[in-house]
C-alpha atoms as a PDB file:
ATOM      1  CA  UNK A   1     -47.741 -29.779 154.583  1.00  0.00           C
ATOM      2  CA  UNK A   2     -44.133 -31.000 153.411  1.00  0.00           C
ATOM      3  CA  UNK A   3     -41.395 -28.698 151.703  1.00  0.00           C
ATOM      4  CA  UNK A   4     -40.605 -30.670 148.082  1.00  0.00           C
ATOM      5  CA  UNK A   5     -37.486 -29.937 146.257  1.00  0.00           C
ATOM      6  CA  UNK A   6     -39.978 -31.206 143.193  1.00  0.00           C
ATOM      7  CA  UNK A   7     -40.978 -28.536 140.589  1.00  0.00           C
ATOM      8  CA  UNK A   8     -45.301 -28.107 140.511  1.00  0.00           C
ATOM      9  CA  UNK A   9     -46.484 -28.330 137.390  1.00  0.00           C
ATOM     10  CA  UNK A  10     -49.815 -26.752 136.078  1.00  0.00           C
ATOM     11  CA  UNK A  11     -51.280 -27.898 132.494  1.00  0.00           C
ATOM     12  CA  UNK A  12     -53.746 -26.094 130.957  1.00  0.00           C
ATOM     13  CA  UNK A  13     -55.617 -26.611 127.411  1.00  0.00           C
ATOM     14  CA  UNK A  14     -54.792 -29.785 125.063  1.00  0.00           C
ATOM     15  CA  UNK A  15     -51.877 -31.726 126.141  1.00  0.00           C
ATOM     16  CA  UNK A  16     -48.701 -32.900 123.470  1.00  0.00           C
ATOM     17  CA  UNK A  17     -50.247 -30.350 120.445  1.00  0.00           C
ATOM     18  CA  UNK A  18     -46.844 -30.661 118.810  1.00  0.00           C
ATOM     19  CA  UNK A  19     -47.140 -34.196 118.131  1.00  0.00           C
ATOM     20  CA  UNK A  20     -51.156 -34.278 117.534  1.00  0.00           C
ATOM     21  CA  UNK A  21     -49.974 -31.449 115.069  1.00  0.00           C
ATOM     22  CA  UNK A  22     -47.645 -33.429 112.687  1.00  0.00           C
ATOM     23  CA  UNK A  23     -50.885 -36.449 112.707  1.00  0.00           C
ATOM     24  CA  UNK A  24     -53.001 -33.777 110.812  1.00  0.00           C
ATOM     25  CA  UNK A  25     -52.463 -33.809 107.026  1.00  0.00           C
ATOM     26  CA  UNK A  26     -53.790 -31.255 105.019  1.00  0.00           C
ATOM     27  CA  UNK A  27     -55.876 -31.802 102.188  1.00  0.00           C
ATOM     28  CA  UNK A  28     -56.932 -35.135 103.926  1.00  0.00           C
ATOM     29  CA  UNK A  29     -57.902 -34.944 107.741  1.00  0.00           C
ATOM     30  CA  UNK A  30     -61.245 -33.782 108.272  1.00  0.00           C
ATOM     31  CA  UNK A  31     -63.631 -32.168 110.962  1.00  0.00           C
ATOM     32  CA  UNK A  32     -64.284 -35.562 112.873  1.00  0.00           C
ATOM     33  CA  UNK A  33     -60.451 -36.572 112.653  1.00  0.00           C
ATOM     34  CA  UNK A  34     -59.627 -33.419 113.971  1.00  0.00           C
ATOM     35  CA  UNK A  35     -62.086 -33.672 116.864  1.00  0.00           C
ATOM     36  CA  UNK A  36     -60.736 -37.378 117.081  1.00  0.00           C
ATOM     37  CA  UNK A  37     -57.424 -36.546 117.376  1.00  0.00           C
ATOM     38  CA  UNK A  38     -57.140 -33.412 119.271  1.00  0.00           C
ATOM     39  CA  UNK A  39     -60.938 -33.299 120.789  1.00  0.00           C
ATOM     40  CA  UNK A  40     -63.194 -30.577 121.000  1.00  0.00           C
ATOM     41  CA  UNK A  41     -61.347 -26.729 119.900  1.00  0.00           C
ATOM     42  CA  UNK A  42     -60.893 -24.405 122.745  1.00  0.00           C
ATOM     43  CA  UNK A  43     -62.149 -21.487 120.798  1.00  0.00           C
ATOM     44  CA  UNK A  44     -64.094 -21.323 117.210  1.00  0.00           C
ATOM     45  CA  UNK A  45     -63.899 -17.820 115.685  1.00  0.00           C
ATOM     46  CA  UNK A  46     -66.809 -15.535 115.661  1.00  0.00           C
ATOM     47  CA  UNK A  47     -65.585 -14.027 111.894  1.00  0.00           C
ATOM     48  CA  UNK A  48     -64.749 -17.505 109.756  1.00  0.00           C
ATOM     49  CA  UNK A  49     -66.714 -20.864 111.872  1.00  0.00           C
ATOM     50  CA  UNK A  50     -64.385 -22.886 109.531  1.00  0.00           C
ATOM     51  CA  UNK A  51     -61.486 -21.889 112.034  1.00  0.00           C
ATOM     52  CA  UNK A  52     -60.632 -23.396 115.237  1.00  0.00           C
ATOM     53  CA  UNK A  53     -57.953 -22.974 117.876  1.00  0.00           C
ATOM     54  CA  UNK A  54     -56.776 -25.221 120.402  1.00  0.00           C
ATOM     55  CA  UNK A  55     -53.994 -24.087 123.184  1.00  0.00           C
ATOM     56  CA  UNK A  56     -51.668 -25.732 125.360  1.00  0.00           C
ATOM     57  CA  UNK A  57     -49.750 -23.775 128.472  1.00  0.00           C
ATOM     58  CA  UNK A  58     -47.398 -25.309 131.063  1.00  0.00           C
ATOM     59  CA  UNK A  59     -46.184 -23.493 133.474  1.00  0.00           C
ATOM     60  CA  UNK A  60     -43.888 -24.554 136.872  1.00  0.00           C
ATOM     61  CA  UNK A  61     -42.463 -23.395 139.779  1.00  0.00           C
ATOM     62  CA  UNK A  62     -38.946 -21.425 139.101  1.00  0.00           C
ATOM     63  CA  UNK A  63     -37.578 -22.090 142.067  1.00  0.00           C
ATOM     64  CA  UNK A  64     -37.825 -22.237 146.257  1.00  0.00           C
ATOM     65  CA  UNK A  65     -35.663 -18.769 146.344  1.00  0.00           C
ATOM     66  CA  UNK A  66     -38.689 -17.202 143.592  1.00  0.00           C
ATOM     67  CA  UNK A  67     -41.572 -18.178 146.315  1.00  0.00           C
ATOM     68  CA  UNK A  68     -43.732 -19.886 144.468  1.00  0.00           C
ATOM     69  CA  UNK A  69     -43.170 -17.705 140.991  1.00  0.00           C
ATOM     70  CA  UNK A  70     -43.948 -19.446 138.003  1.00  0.00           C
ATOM     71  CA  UNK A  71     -42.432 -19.860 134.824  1.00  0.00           C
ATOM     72  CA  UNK A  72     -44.557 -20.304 131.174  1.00  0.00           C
ATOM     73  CA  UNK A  73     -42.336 -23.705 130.131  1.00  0.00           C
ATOM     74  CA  UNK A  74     -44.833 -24.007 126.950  1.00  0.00           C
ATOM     75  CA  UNK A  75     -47.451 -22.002 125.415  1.00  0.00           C
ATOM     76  CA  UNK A  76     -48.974 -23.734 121.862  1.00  0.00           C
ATOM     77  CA  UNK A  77     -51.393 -22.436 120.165  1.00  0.00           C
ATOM     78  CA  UNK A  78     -52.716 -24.557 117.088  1.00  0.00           C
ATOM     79  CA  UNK A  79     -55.030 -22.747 114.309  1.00  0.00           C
ATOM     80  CA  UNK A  80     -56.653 -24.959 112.130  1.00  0.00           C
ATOM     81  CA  UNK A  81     -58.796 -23.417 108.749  1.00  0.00           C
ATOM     82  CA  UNK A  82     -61.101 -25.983 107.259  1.00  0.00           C
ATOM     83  CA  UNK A  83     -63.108 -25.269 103.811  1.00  0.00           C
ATOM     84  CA  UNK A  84     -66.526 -25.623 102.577  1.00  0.00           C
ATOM     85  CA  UNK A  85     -66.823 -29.187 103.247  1.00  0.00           C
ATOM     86  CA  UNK A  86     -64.652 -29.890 106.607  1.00  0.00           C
ATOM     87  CA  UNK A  87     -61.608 -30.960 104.818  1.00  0.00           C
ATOM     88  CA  UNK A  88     -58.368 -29.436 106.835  1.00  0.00           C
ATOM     89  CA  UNK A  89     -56.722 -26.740 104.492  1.00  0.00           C
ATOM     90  CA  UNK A  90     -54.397 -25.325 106.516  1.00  0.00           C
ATOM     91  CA  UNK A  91     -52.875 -25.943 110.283  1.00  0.00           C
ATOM     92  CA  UNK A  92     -50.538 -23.684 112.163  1.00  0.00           C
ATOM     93  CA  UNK A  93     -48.552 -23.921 115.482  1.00  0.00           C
ATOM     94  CA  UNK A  94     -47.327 -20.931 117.368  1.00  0.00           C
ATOM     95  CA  UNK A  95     -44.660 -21.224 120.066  1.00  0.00           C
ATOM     96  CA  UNK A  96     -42.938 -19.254 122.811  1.00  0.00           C
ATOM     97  CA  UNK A  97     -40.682 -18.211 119.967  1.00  0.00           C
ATOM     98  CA  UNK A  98     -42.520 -17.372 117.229  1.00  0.00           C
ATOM     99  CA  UNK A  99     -45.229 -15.274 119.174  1.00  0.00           C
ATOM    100  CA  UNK A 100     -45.137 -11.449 118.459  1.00  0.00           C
ATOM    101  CA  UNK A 101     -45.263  -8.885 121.821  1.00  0.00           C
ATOM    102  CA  UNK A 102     -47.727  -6.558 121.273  1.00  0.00           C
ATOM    103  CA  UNK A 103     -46.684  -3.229 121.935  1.00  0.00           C
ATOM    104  CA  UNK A 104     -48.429  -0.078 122.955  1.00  0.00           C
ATOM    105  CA  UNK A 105     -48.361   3.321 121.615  1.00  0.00           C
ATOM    106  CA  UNK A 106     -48.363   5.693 124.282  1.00  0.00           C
ATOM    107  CA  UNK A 107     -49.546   8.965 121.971  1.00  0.00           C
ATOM    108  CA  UNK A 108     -52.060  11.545 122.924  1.00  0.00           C
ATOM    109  CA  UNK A 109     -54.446  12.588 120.861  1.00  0.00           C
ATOM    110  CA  UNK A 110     -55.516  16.439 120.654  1.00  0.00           C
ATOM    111  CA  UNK A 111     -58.664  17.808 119.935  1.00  0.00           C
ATOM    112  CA  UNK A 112     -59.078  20.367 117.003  1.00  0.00           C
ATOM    113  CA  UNK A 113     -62.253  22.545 118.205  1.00  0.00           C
ATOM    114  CA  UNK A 114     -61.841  26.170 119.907  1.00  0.00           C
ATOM    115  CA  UNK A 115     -63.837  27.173 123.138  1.00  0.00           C
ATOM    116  CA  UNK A 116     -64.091  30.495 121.882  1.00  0.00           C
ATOM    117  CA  UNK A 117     -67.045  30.054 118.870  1.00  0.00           C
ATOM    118  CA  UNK A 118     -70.737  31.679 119.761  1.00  0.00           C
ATOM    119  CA  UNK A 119     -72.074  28.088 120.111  1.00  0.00           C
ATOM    120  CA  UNK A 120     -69.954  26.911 122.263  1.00  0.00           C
ATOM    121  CA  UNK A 121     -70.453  29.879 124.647  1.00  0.00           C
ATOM    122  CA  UNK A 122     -74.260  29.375 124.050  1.00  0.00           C
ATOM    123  CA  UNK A 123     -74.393  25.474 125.295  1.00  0.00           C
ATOM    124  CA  UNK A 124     -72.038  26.248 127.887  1.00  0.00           C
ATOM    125  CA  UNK A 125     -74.518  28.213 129.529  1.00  0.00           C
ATOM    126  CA  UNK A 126     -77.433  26.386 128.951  1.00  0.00           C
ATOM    127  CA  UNK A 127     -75.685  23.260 130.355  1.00  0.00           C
ATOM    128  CA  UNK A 128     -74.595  25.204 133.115  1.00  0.00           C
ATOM    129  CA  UNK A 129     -77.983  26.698 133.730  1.00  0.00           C
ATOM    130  CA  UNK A 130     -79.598  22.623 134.009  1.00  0.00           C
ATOM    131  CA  UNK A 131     -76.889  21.373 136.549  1.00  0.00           C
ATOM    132  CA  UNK A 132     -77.204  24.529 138.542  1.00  0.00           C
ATOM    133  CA  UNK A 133     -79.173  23.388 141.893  1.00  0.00           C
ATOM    134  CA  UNK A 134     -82.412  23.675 142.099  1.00  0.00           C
ATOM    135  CA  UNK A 135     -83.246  27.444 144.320  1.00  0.00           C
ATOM    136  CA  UNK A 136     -86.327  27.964 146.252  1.00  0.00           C
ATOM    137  CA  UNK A 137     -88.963  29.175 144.223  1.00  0.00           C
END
């Protein structure tokens, strides 16, 4: 196997979505166009059928010093809504730069009973009586 100095590149999903995007017209293009032009969606959603999505990733090698670490170059996602009859009614392409990071709350969430109520006390020892091992009897 040969060192390159040339970058790898790895495609993934529907290649050149920006420029299939601006061939879709709203109002006009319809299911089969769609299908035509793009091909078959990636994904349809399980809420609304009349919504498809279609992605597009490239990713390539950073650089010999990274070993081998890649870098996301493009990441497209197109949504396309369609109405009643398969006419396109709306068509939306996310980028790198207009994708939101989803962040993470990190809160802890307390719990409001006491362990000092009759009840409690009650199941506590029933439960404790059924996992106690079995004795000889």
């Amino acid at each position: 196997m040969n060192c390159s100095g040339n970058k790898i590149s790895n495609y993934h999903g529907s290649k050149l979505l920006e420029m299939k995007y601006d061939e879709l017209q709203v109002n006009i293009t319809n299911r089969n166009e769609v299908i035509k032009i793009i091909g078959p969606p990636a994904s349809i959603s399980d809420f609304n059928k009349n919504r498809w999505f279609y992605m597009e990733r490239l990713k390539t090698n950073q650089s010999l010093i990274k070993l081998g670490k890649q870098k996301i170059k493009k990441n497209n996602i197109l949504i396309v809504d369609f109405d009643k009859k398969g006419i396109l009614k709306n068509k939306e392409l996310l980028n790198l730069d207009n994708m939101n990071d989803v962040k993470y709350l990190k809160a802890v969430t307390k719990k409001d009973f006491k362990n000092n109520n009759m009840l409690y006390g009650i199941f506590s020892s029933l439960r404790e009586k059924v996992n106690a091992p079995i004795r000889n009897r």
